[in-house]
Protein backbone atom coordinates (compact mmCIF):
# COMPACT_ATOMS: atom_id res chain seq x y z
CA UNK A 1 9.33 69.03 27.79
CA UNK A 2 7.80 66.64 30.46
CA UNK A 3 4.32 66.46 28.04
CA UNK A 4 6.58 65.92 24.89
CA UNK A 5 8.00 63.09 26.99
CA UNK A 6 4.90 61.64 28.17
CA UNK A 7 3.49 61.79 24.87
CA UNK A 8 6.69 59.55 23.40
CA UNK A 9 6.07 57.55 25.98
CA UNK A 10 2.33 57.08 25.70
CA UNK A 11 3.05 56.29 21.72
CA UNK A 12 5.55 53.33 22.49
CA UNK A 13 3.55 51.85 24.69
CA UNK A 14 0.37 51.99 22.37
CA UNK A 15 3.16 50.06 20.10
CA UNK A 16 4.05 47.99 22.67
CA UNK A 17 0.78 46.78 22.94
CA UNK A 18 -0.24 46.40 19.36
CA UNK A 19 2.63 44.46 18.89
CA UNK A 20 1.61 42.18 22.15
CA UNK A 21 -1.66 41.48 20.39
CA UNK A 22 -0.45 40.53 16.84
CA UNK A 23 1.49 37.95 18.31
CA UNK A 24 -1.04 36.83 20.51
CA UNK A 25 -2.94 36.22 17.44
CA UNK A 26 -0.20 34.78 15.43
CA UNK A 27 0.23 32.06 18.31
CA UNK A 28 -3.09 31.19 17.91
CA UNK A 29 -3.08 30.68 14.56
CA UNK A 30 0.36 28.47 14.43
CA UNK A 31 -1.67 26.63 17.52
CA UNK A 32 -4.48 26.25 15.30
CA UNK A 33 -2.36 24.63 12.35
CA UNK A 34 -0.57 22.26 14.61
CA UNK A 35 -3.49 21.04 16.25
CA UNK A 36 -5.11 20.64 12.09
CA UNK A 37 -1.34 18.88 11.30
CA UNK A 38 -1.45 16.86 14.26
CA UNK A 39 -5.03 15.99 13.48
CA UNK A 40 -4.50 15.16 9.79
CA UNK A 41 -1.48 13.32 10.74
CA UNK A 42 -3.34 10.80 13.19
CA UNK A 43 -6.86 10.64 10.57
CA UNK A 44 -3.89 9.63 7.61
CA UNK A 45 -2.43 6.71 10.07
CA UNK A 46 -5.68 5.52 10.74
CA UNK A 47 -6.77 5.41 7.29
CA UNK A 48 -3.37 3.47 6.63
CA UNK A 49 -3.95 1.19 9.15
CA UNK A 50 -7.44 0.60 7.68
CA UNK A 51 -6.20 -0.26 4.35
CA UNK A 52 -3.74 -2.75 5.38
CA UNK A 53 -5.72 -5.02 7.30
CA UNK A 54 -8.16 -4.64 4.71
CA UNK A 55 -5.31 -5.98 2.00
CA UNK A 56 -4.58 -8.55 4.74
CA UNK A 57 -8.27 -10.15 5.09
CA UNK A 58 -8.40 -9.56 0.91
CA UNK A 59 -5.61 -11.58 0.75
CA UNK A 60 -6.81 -14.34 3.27
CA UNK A 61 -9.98 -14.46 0.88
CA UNK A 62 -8.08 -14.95 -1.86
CA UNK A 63 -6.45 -17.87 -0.73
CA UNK A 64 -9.02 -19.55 1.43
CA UNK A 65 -11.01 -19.54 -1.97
CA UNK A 66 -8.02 -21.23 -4.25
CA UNK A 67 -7.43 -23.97 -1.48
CA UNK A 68 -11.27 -24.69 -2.36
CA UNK A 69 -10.87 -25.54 -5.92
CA UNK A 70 -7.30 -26.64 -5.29
């Protein structure tokens, strides 16, 4: 009986451990894709930002250059 036990016991914790290690990996990977989110997030504001002072001098142009034949 005791090695039945022992053996029951040594398959859990094999389990146990397997288990450990898939959600090890499984917290790296959702760490990995909110670092990639967090990272496209801040790239997609600094393109925005980019654009709109680009409109902004693109409209200054515009006008500075119909005041000069105004």
């Amino acid at each position: 009986m005791d090695t039945s036990e022992t053996v029951v016991d040594d398959e859990t914790h094999n389990d146990s451990i397997r288990k450990v290690k898939k959600r090890v990996q499984m917290k790296r990977k959702q760490k990995v894709r909110k670092m990639k989110a967090i990272a496209r997030a801040v790239a997609k504001t600094e393109r925005k930002a980019t654009k709109i002072l680009n409109k902004e001098s693109k409209k200054l142009r515009t006008q500075s250059a119909k005041k000069l034949y105004d």
